[in-house]
N, C-alpha and C. Protein backbone atom coordinates (compact mmCIF):
# COMPACT_ATOMS: atom_id res chain seq x y z
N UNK A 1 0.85 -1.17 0.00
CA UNK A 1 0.00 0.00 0.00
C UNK A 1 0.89 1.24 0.00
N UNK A 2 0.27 2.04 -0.67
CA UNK A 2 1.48 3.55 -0.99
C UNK A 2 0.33 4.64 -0.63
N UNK A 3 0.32 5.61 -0.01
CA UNK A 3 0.09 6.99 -0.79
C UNK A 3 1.03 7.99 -0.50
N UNK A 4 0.63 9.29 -1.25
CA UNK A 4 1.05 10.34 -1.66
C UNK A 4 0.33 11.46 -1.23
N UNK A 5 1.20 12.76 -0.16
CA UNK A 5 0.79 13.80 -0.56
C UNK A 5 1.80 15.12 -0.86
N UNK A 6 0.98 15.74 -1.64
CA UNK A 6 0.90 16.91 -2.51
C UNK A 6 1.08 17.87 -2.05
N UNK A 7 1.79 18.93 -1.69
CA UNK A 7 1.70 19.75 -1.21
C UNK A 7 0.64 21.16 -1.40
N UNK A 8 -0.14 21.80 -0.84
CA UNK A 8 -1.18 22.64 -1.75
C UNK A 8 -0.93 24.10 -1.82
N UNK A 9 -0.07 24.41 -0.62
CA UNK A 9 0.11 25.83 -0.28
C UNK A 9 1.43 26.01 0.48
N UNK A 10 1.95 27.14 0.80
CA UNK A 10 3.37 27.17 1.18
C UNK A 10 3.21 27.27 2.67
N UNK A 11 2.08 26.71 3.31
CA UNK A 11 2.00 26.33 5.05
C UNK A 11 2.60 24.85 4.88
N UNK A 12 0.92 24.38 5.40
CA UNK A 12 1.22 23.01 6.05
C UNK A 12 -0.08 22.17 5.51
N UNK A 13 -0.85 22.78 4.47
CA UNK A 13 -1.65 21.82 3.63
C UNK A 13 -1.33 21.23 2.57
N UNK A 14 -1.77 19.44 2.81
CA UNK A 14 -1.33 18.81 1.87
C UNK A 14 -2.70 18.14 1.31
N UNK A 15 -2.78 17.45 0.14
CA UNK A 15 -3.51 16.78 -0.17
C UNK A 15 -2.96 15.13 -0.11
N UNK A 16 -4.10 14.50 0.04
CA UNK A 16 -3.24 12.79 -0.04
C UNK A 16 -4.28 12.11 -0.34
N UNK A 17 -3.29 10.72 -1.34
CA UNK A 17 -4.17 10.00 -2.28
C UNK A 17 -3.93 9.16 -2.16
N UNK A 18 -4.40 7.57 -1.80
CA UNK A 18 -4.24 6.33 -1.92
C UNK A 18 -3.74 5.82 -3.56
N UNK A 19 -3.04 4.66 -3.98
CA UNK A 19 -3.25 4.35 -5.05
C UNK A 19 -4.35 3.17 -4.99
N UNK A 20 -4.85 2.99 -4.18
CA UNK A 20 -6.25 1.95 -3.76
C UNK A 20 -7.30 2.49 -4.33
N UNK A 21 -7.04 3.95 -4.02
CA UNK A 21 -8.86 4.95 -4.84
C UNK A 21 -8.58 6.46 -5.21
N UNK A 22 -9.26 6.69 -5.98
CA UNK A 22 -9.22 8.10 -6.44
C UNK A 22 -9.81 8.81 -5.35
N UNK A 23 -10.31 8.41 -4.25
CA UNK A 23 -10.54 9.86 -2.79
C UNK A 23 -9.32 10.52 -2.48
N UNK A 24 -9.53 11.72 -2.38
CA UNK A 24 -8.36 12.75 -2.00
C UNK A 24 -8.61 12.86 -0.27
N UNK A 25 -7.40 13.35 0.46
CA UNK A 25 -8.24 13.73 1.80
C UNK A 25 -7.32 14.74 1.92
N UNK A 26 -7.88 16.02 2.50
CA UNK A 26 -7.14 16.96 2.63
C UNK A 26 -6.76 17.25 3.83
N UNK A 27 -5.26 17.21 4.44
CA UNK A 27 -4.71 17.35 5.79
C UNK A 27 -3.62 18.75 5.66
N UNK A 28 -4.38 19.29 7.06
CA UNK A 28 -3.65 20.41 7.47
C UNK A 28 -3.11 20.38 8.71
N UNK A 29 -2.28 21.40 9.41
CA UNK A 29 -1.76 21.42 10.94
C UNK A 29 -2.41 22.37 11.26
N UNK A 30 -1.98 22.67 12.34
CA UNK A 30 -2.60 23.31 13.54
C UNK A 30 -1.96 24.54 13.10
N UNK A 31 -3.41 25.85 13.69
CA UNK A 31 -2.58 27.40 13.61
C UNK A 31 -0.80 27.74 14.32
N UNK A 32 -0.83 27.03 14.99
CA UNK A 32 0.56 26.76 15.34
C UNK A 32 1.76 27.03 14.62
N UNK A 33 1.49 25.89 13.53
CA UNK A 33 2.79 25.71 12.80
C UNK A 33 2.05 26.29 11.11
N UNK A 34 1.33 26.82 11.32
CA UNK A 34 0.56 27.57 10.20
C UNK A 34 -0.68 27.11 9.17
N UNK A 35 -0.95 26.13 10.18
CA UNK A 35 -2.08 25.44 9.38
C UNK A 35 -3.29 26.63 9.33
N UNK A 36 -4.19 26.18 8.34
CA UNK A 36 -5.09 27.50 8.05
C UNK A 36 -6.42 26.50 8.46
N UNK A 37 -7.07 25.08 8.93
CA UNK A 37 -8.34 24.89 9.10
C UNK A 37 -8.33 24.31 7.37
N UNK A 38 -7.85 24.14 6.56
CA UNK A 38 -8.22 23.48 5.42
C UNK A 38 -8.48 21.99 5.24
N UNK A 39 -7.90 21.27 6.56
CA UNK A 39 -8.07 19.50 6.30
C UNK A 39 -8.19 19.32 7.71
N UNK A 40 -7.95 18.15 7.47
CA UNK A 40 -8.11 17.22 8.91
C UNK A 40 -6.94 17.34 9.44
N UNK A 41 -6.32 16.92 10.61
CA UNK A 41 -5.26 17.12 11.36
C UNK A 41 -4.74 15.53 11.74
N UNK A 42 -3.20 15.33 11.57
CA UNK A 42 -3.25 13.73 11.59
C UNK A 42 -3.45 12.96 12.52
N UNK A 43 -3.51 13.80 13.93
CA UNK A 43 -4.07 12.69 15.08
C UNK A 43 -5.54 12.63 15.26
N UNK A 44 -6.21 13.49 14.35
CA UNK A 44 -7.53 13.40 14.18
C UNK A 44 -7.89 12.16 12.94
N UNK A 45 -7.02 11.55 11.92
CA UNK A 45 -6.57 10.71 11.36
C UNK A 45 -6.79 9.55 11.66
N UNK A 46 -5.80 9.58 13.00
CA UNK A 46 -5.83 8.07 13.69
C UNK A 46 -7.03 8.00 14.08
N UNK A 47 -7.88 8.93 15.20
CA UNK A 47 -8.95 8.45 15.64
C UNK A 47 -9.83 8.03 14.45
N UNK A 48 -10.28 8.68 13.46
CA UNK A 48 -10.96 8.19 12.57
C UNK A 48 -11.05 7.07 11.83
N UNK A 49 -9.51 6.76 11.50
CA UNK A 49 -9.14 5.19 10.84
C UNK A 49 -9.03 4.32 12.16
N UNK A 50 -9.22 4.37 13.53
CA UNK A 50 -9.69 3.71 14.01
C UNK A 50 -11.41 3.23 14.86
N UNK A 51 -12.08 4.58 14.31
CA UNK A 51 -13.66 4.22 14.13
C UNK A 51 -13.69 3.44 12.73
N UNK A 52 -13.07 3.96 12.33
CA UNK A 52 -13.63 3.41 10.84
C UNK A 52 -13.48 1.95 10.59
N UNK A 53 -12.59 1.54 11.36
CA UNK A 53 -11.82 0.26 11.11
C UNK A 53 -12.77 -1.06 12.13
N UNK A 54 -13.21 -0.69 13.09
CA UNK A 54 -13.61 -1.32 14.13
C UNK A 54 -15.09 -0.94 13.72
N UNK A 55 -15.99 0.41 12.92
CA UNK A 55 -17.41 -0.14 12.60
C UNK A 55 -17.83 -0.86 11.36
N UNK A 56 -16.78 -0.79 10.47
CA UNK A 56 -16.79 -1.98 9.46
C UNK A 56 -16.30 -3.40 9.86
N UNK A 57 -15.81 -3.49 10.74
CA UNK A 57 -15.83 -4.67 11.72
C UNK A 57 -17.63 -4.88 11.89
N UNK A 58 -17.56 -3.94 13.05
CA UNK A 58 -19.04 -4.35 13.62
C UNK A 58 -19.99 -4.65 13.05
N UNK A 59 -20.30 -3.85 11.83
CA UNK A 59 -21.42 -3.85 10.41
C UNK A 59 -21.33 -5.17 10.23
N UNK A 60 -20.15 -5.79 9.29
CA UNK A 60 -19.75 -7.24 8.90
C UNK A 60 -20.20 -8.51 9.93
N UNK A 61 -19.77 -8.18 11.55
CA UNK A 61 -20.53 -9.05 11.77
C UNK A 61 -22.02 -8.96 12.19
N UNK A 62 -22.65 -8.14 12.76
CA UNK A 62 -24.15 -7.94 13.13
C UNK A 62 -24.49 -8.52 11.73
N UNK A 63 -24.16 -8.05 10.63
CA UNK A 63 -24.68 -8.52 9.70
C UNK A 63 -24.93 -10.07 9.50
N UNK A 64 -23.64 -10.92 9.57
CA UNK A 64 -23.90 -12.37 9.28
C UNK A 64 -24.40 -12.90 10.84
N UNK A 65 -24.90 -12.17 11.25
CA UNK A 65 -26.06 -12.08 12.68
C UNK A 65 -27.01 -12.21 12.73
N UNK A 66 -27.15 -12.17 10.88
CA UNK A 66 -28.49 -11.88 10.58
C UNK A 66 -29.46 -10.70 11.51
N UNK A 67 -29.09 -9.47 12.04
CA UNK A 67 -29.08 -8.39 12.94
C UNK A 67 -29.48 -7.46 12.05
N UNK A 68 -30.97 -6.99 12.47
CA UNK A 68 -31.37 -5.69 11.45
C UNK A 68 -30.95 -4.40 12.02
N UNK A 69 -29.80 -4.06 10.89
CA UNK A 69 -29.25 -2.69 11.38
C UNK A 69 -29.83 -1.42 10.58
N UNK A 70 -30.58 -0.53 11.61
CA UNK A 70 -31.09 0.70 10.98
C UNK A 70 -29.98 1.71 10.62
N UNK A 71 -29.46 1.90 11.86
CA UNK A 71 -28.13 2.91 11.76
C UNK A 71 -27.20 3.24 12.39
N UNK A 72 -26.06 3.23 12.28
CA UNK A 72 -24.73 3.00 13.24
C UNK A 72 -24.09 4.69 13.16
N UNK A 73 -23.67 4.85 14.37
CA UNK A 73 -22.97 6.04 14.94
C UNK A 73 -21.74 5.94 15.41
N UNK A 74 -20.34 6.15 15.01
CA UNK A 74 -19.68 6.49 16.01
C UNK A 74 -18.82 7.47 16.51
N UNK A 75 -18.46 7.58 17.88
CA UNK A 75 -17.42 8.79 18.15
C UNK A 75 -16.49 8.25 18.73
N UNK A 76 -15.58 8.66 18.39
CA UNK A 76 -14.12 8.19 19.08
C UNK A 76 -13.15 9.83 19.54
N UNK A 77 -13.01 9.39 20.97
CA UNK A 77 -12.04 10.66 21.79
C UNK A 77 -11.23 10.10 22.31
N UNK A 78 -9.81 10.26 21.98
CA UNK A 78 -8.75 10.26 22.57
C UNK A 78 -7.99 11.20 23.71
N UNK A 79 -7.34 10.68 24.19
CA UNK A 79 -6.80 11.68 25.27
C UNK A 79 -5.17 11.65 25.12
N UNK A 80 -4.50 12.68 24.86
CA UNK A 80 -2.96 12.96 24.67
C UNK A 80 -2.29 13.43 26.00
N UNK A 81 -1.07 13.20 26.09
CA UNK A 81 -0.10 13.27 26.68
C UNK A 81 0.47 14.73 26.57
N UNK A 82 0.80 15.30 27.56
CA UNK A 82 1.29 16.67 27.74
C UNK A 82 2.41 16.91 26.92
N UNK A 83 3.46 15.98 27.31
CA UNK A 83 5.03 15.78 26.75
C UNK A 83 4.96 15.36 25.31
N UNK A 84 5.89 16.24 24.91
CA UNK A 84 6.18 15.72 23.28
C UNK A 84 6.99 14.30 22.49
N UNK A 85 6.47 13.63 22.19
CA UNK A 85 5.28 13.83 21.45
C UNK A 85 4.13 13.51 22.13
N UNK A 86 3.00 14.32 21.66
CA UNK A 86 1.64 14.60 22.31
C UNK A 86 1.00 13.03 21.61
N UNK A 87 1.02 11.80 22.23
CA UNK A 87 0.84 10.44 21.78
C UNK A 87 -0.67 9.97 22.84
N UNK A 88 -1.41 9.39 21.79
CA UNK A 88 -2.83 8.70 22.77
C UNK A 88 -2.79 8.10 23.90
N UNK A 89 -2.92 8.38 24.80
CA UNK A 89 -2.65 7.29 26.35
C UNK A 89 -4.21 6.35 26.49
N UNK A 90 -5.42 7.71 25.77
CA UNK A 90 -6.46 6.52 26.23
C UNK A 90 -7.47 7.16 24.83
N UNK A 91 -8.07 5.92 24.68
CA UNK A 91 -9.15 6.36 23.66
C UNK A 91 -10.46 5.37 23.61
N UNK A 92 -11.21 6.24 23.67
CA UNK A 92 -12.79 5.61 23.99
C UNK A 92 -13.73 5.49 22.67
N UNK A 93 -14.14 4.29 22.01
CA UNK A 93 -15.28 4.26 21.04
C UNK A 93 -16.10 3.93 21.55
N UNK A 94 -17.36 4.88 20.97
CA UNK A 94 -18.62 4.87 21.56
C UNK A 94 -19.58 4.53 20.63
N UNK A 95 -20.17 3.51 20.05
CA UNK A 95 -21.31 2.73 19.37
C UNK A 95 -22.56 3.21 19.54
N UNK A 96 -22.99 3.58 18.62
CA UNK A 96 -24.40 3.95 18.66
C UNK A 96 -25.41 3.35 17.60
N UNK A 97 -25.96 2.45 18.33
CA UNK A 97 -26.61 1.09 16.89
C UNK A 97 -28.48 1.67 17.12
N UNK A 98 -28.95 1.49 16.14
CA UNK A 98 -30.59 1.71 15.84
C UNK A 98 -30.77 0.50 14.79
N UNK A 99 -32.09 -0.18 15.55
CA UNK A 99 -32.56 -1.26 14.94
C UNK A 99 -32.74 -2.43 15.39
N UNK A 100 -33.17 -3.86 14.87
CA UNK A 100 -33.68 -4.28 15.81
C UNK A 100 -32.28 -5.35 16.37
N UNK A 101 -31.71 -5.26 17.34
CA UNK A 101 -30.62 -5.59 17.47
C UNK A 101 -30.73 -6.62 18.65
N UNK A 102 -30.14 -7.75 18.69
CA UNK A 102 -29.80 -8.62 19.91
C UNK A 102 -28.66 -7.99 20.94
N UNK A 103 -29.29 -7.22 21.96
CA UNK A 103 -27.60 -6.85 22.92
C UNK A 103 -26.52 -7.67 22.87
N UNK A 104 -26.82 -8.87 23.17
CA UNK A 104 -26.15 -9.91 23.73
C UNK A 104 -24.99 -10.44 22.13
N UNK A 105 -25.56 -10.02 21.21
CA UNK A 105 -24.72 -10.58 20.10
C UNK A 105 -24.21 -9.36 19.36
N UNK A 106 -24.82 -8.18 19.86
CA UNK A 106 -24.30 -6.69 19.42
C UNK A 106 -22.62 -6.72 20.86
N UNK A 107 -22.70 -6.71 22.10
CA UNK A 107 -21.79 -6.40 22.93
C UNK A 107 -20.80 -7.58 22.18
N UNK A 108 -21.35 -9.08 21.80
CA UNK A 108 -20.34 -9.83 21.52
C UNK A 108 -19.44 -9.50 20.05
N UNK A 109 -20.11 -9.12 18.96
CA UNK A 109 -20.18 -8.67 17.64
C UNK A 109 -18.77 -7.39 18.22
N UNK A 110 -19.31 -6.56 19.16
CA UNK A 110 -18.42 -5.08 19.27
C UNK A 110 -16.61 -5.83 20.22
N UNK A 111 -16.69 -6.61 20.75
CA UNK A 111 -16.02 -7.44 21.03
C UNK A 111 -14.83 -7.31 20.09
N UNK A 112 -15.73 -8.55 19.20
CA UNK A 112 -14.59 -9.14 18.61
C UNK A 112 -13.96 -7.46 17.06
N UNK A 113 -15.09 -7.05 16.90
CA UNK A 113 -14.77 -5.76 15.90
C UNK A 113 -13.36 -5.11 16.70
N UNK A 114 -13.75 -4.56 18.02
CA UNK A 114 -12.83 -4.39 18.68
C UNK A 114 -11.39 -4.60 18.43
N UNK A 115 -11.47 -5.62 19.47
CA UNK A 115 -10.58 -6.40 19.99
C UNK A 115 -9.58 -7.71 19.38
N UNK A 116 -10.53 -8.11 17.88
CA UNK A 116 -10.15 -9.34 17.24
C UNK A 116 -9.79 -8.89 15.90
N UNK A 117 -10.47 -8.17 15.44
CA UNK A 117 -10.30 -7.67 13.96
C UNK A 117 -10.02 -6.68 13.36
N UNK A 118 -9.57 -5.41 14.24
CA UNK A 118 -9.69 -4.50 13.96
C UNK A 118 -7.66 -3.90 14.05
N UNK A 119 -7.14 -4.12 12.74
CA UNK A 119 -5.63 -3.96 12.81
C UNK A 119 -5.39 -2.50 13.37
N UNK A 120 -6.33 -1.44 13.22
CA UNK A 120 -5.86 -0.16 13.86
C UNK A 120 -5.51 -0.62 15.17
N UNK A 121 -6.32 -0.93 16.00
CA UNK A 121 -6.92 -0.91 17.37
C UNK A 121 -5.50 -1.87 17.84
N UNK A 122 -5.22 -2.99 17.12
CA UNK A 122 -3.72 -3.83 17.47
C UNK A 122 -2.47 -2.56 17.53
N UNK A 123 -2.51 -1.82 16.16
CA UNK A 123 -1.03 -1.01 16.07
C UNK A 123 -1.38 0.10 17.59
N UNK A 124 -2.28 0.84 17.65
CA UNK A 124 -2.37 1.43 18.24
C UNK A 124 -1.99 0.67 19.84
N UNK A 125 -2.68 -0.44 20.61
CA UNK A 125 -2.82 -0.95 21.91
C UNK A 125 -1.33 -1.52 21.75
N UNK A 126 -0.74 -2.37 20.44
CA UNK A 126 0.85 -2.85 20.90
C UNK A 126 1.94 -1.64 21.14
N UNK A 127 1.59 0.10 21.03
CA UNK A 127 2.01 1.28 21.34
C UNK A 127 1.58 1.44 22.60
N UNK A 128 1.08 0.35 23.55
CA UNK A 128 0.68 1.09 24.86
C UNK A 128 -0.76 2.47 25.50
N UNK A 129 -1.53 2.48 23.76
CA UNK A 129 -2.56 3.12 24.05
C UNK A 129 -3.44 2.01 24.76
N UNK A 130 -4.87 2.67 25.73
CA UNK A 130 -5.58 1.79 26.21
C UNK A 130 -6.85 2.13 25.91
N UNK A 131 -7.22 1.47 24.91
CA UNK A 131 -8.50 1.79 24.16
C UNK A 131 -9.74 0.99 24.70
N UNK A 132 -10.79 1.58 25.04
CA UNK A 132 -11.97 0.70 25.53
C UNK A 132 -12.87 1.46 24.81
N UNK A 133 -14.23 0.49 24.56
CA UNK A 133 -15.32 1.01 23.93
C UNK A 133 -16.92 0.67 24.70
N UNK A 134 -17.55 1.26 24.42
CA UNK A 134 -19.22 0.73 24.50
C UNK A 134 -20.24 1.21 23.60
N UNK A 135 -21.54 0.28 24.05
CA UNK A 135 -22.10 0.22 23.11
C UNK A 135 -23.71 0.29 23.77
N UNK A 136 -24.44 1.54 22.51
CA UNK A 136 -26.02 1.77 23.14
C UNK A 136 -26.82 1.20 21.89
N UNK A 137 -27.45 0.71 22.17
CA UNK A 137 -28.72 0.34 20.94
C UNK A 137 -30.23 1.35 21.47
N UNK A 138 -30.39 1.55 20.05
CA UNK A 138 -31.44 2.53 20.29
C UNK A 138 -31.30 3.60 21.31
């Protein structure tokens, strides 16, 4: 897997492209170091590719759960470290399922999305982050 980014402006916005897909995502820094608010920020990155990673987990299995899913939510907040580098110490996903759902095979389903399948959630926890999640239906 490769991507590439582009530089867009003479701050700190770049553009970046998978060679997997033509989506662009546009990442900037912080007013700090002169970011202007044009992209996402890369530790805002991680949290995201690790919702993202763990509710396509969850989807996949509720699904062969045969589990009628109306609609899935999630938020993920991390918490950083004072000292540089400013690195995740704890990060919380929070599930928000609508539909007609079995708890008992939704908490097990978020489990294994979690905890079993989800390669962010490994790179991140073998770094010593301590990631826990839960989960509301309806």
């Amino acid at each position: 897997m490769k991507v590439t980014l582009n530089r867009q402006n003479k701050a700190v916005h770049f553009e970046a492209a998978s060679e997997l897909s033509n989506v662009k995502v546009n990442i900037d820094g912080s007013e700090a170091i002169g970011g202007e608010g044009k992209g996402v920020r890369p530790m805002e990155l991680v949290l995201m590719a690790l919702g993202s990673c763990s509710v396509f987990d969850l989807s996949s299995i509720l699904t062969k759960q045969r589990q009628e899913i109306g609609d899935i939510q999630v938020e993920v907040e991390g918490k950083r470290r004072e000292e540089i580098p400013n690195i995740f110490t704890d990060i919380h996903i929070s599930f928000y399922l609508k539909g007609n759902i079995d708890e008992i095979k939704a908490q097990k389903a978020a489990e294994l999305a979690v905890k079993k399948y989800c390669s962010v959630h490994d790179m991140l926890a073998a770094g010593g982050v301590n990631i826990t999640y839960s989960l509301k239906i309806n």
